[in-house]
Protein backbone atom coordinates (compact mmCIF):
# COMPACT_ATOMS: atom_id res chain seq x y z
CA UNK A 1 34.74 -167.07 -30.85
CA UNK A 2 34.55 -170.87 -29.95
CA UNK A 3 33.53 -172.24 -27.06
CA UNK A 4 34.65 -175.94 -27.62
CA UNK A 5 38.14 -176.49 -29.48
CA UNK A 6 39.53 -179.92 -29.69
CA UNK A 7 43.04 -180.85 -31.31
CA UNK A 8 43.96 -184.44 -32.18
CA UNK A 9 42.20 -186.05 -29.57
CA UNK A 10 43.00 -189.70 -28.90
CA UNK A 11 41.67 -191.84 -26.57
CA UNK A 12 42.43 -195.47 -25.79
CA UNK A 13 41.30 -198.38 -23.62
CA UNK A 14 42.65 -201.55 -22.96
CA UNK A 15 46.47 -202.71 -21.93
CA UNK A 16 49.18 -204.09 -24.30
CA UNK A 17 47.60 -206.16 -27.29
CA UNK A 18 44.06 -205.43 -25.75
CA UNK A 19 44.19 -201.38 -26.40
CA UNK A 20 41.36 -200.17 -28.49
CA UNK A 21 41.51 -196.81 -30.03
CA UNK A 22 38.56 -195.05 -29.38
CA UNK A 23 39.27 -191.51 -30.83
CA UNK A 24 41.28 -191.35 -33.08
CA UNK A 25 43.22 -187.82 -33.93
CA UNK A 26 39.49 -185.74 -33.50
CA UNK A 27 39.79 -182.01 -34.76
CA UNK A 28 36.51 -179.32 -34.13
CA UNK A 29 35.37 -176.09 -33.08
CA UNK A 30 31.99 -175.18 -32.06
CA UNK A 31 31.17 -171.67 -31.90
CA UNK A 32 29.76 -169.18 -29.27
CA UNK A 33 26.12 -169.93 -29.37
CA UNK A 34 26.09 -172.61 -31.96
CA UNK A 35 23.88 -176.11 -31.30
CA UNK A 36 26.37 -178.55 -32.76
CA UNK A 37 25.68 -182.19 -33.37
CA UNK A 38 27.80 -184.60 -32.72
CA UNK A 39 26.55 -187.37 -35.43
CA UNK A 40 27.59 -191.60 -34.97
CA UNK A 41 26.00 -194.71 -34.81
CA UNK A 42 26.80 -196.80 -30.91
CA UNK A 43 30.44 -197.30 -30.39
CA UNK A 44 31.69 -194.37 -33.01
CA UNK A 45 32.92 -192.76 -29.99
CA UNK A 46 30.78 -190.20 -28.63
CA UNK A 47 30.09 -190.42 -25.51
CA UNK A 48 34.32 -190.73 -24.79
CA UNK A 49 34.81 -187.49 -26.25
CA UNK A 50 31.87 -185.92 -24.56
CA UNK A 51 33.79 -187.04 -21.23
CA UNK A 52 36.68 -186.12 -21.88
CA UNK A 53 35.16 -182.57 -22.91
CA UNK A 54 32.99 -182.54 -19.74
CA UNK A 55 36.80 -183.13 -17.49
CA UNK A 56 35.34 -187.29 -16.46
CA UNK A 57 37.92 -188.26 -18.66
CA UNK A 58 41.25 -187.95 -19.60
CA UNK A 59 42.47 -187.76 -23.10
CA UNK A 60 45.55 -190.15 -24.38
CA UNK A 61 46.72 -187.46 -26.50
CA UNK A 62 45.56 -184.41 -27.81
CA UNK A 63 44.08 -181.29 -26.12
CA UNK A 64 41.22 -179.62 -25.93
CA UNK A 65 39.47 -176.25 -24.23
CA UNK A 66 36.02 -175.21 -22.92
CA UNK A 67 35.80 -171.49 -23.38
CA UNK A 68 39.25 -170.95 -23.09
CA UNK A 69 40.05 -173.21 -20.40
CA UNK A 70 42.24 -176.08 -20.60
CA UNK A 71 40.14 -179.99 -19.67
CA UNK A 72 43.13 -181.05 -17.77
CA UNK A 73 44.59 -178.26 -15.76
CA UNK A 74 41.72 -176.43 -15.35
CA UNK A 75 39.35 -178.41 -14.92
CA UNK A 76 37.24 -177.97 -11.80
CA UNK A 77 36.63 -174.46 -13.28
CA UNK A 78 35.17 -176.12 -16.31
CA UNK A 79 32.78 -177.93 -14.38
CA UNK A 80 31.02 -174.96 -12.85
CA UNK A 81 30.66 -173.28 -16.53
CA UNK A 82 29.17 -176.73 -18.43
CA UNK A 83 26.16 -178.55 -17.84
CA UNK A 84 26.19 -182.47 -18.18
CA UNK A 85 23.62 -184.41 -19.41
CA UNK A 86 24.50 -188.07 -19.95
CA UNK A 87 23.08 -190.62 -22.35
CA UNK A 88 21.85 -193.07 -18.82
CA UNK A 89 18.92 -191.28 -16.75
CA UNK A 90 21.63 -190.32 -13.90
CA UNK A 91 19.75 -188.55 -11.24
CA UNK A 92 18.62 -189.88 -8.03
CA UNK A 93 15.74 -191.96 -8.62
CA UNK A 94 14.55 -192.05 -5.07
CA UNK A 95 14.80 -188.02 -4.14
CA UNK A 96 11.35 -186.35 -6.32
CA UNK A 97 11.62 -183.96 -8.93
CA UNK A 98 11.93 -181.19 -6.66
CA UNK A 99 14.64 -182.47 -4.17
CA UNK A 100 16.72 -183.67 -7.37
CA UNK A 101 16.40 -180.19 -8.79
CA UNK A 102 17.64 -178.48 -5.15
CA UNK A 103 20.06 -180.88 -4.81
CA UNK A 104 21.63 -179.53 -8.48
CA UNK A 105 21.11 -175.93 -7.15
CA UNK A 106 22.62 -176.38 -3.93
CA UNK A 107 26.23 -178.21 -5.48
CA UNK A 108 26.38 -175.37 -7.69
CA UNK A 109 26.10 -172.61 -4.98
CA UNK A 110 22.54 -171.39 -6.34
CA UNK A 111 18.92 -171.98 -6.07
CA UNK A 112 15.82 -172.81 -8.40
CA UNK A 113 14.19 -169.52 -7.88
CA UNK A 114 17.60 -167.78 -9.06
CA UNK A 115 17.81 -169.25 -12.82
CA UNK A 116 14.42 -169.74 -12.95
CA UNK A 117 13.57 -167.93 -16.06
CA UNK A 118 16.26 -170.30 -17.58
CA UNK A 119 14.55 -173.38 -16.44
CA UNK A 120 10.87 -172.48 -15.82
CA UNK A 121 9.31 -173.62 -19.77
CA UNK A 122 10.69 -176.76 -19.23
CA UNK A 123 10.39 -177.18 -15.85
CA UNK A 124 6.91 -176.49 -15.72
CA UNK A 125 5.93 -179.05 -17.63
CA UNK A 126 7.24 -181.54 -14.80
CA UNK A 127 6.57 -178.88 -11.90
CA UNK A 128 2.82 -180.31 -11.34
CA UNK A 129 4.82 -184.10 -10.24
CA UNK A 130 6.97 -182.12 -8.25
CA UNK A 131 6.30 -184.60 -5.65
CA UNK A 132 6.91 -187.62 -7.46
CA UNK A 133 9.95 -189.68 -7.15
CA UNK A 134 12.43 -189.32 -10.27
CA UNK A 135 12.59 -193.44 -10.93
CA UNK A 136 8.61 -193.51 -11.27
CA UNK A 137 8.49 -191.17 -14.28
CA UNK A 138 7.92 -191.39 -17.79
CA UNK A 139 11.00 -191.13 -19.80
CA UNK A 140 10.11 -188.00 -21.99
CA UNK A 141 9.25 -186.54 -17.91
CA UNK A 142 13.13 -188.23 -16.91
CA UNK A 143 14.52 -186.43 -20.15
CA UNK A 144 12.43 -182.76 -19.24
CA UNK A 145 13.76 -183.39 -15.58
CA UNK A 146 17.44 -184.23 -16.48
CA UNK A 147 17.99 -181.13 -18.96
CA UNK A 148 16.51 -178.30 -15.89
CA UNK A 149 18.83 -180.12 -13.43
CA UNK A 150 21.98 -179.55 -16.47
CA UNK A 151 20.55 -176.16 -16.33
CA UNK A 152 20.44 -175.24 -13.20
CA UNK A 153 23.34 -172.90 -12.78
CA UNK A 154 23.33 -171.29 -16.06
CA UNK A 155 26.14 -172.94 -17.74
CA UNK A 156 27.84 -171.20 -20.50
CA UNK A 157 28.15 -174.55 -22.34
CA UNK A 158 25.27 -177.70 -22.38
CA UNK A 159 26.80 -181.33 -23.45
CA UNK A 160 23.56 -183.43 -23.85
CA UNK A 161 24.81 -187.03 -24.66
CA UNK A 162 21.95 -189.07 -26.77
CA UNK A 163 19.76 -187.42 -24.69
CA UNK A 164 16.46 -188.63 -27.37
CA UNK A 165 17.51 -192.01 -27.19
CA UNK A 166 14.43 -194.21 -26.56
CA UNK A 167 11.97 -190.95 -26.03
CA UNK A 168 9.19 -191.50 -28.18
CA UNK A 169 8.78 -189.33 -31.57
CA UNK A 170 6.27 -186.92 -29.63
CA UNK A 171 9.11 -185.96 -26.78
CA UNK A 172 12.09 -185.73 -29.37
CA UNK A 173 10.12 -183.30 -31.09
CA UNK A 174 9.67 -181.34 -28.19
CA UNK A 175 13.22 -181.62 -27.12
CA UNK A 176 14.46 -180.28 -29.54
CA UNK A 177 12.17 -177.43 -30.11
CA UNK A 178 13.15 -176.63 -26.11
CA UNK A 179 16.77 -176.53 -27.10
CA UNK A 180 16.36 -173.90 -30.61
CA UNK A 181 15.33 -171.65 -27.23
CA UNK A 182 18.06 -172.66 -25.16
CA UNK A 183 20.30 -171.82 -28.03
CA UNK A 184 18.79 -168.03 -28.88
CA UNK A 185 19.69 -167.40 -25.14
CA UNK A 186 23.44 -167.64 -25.96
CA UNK A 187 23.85 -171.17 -24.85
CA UNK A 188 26.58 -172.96 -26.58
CA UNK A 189 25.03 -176.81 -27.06
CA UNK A 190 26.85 -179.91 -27.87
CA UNK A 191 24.10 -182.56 -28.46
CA UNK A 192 25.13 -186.36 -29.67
CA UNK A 193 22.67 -188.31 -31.52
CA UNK A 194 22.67 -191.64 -33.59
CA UNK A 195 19.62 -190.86 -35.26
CA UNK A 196 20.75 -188.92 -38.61
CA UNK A 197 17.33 -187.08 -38.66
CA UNK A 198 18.22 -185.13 -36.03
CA UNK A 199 21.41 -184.02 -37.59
CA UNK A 200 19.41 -181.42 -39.99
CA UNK A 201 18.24 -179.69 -36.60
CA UNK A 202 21.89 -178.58 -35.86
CA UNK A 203 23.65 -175.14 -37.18
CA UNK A 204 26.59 -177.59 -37.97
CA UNK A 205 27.46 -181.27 -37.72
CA UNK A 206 30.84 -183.83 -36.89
CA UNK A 207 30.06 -186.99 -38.43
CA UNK A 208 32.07 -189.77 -36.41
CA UNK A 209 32.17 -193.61 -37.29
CA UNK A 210 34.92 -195.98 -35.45
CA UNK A 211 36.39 -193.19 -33.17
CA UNK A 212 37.40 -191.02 -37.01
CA UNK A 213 36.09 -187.67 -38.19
CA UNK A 214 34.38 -188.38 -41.43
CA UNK A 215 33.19 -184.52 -41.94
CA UNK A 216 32.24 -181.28 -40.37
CA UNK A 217 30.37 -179.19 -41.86
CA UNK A 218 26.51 -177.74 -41.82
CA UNK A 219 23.45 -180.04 -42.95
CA UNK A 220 23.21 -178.67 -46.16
CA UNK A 221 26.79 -178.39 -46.82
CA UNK A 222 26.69 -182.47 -46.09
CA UNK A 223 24.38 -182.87 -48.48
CA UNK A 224 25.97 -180.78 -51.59
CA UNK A 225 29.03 -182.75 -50.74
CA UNK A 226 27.65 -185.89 -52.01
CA UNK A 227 27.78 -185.09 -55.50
CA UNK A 228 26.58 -188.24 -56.73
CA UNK A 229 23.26 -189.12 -58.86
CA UNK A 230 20.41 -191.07 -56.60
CA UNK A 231 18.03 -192.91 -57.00
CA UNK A 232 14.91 -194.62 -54.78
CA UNK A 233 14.02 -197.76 -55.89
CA UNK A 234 10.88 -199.99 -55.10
CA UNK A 235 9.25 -203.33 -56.25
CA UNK A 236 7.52 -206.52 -55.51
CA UNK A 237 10.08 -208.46 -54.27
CA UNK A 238 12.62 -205.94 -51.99
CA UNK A 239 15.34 -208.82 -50.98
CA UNK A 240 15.32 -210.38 -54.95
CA UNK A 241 15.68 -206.59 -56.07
CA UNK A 242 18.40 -205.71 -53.55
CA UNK A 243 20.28 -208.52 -55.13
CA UNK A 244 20.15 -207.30 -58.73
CA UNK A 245 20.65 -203.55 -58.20
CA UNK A 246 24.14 -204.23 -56.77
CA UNK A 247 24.61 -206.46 -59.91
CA UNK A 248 23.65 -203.26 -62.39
CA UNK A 249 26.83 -202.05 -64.07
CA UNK A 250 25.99 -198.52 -63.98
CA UNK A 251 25.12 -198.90 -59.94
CA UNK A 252 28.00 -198.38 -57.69
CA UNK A 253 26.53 -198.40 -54.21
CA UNK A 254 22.67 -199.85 -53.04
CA UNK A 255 21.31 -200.31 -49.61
CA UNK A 256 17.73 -200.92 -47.79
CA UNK A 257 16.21 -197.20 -47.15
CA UNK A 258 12.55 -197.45 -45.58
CA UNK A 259 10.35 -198.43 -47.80
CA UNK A 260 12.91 -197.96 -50.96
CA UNK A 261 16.18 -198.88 -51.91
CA UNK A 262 18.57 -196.05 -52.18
CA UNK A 263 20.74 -196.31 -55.57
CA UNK A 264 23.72 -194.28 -55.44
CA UNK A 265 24.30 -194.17 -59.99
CA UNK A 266 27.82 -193.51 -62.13
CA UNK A 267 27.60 -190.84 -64.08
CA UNK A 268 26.20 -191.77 -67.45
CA UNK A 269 23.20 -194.13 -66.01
CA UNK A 270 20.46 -194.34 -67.83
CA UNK A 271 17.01 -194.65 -65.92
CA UNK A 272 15.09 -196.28 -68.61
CA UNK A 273 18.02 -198.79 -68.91
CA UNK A 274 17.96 -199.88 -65.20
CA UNK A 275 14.03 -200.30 -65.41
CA UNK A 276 14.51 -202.35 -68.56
CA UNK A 277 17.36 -204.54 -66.70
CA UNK A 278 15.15 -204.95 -63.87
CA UNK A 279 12.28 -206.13 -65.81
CA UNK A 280 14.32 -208.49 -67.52
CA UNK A 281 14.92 -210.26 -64.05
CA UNK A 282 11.35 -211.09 -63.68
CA UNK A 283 10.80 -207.48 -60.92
CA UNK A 284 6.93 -206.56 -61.64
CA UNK A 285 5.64 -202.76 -60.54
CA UNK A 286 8.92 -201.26 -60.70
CA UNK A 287 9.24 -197.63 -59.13
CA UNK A 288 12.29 -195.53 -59.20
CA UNK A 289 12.40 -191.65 -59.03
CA UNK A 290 15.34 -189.58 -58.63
CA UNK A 291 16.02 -188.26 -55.32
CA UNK A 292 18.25 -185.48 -52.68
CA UNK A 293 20.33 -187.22 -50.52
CA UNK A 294 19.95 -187.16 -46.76
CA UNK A 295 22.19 -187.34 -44.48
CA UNK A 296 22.55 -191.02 -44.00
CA UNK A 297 23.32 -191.20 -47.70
CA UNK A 298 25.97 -188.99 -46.81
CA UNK A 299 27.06 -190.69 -44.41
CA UNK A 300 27.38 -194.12 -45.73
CA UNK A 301 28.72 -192.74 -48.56
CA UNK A 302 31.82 -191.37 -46.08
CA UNK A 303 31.73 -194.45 -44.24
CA UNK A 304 32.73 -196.52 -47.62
CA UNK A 305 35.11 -193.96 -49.30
């Protein structure tokens, strides 16, 4: 059964000439119990549909539900089933870490000691600055503190927007081992992320660029659906050899990947060929290997077709 549906969802801002289409027409279901990401580089439109889902904002078209319920008429039962956690630190950076948390409690009619168990791995990692004020934390401590106040009342839904953005490696790690265990309590989670690593951590994915849909699907089902020969590509001179890959007949796509360049190849390439060709330009200690593609191959490869 899904929790989250949403049909043709459009949203706009602006007036007259001005408006700017946000969302354009976006279609998904995530199911009971599912961690789904919601995948996009900044502006692709994320954090408007995660409003909009959440009942801050109102859609321009379209419709949508939160297990079963309507995000325009019924709204203010919505927000007592979902937890909120936005991509901005949000919480009162004056109050501690426990008078934030009992604030949370208290607007939702409950207390810490009630959900607890829900709370109390992650929360105990932050319990022993209790006493601290919110603002004076570390951000990987802001994040910990930020997901047991979402928590709180034992939502039936958890909307985390970019909620790794800026934490260092160590603390996304962590995160998102803490919500695999949210998510085998029964927790539906809807998690938004411009980092494309994080996308193979997710039972299923929506790939968004420029407000559109680009795919839905699960990690590896991304990554079958490239279906395009690859290549990783390395040399002396990285900018020079950039330059002369896209010139390669049998080359239809190159970009900067790490410490390669990625190669997407037509069918028919021939690897000796390309290292030959290379050569010819003057490139010394060429490396190429033939690679999987992630999914930011995937991706860009959506993006341009």
């Amino acid at each position: 059964m899904p929790s989250v549906v949403a049909e043709n969802i459009v949203k706009k801002y602006g007036k007259k000439k001005d408006i700017v289409e946000a969302l354009h027409g976006i279609s998904f279901q995530a199911e009971e119990g599912e961690l789904f990401g919601i995948i996009g580089p900044d502006g692709a439109g994320k954090t408007s549909l995660f409003r909009i889902l959440t009942t801050l904002l109102l859609p321009d078209g379209g419709s949508a539900t939160v297990d079963g319920l309507d995000v325009v008429k019924d709204f203010k039962a919505i927000r007592n089933r979902v937890g909120y956690m936005p991509g901005r630190f949000s919480l009162y950076q004056d109050l501690t870490v426990a008078e934030n948390m009992e604030f949370f409690a208290t607007i939702f009619n409950t207390s810490i000691e009630e959900n607890y168990d829900l709370v109390k791995e992650i929360y105990s990692q932050i319990e022993p600055f209790k006493d601290r004020r919110a603002g004076k934390l570390s951000g990987g401590m802001k994040q910990k503190l930020a997901l047991s106040c979402a928590l709180i009342h034992r939502p039936s839904v958890l909307f985390l927007d970019e909620p790794t953005t800026g934490v260092d490696a160590v603390s996304r790690k962590e995160f998102w081992e803490m919500l695999r265990k949210l998510k085998q309590q029964g927790i539906t989670i809807l998690v938004s992320t411009p980092y494309m690593d994080e996308a193979s951590m997710c039972d299923r994915v929506a790939l968004l660029q420029n407000g559109k849909l680009l795919s839905v699907n699960t990690p590896a089902g991304v990554r079958a659906s490239f279906g395009k020969p690859l290549l990783a590509v390395r040399g002396t001179d990285m900018l020079l050899l950039l330059t002369h890959l896209k010139q390669f007949d049998s080359i239809a796509d190159a970009y900067p990947f790490g410490e390669y360049h990625h190669a997407v190849m037509r069918t028919g390439y021939d690897i000796e060929q390309l290292r030959n060709y290379l050569q010819q330009q003057g490139h010394k200690e060429i490396e190429i290997q033939t690679i999987e593609p992630d999914i930011e191959d995937c991706f860009m490869d959506l993006m341009k077709n």
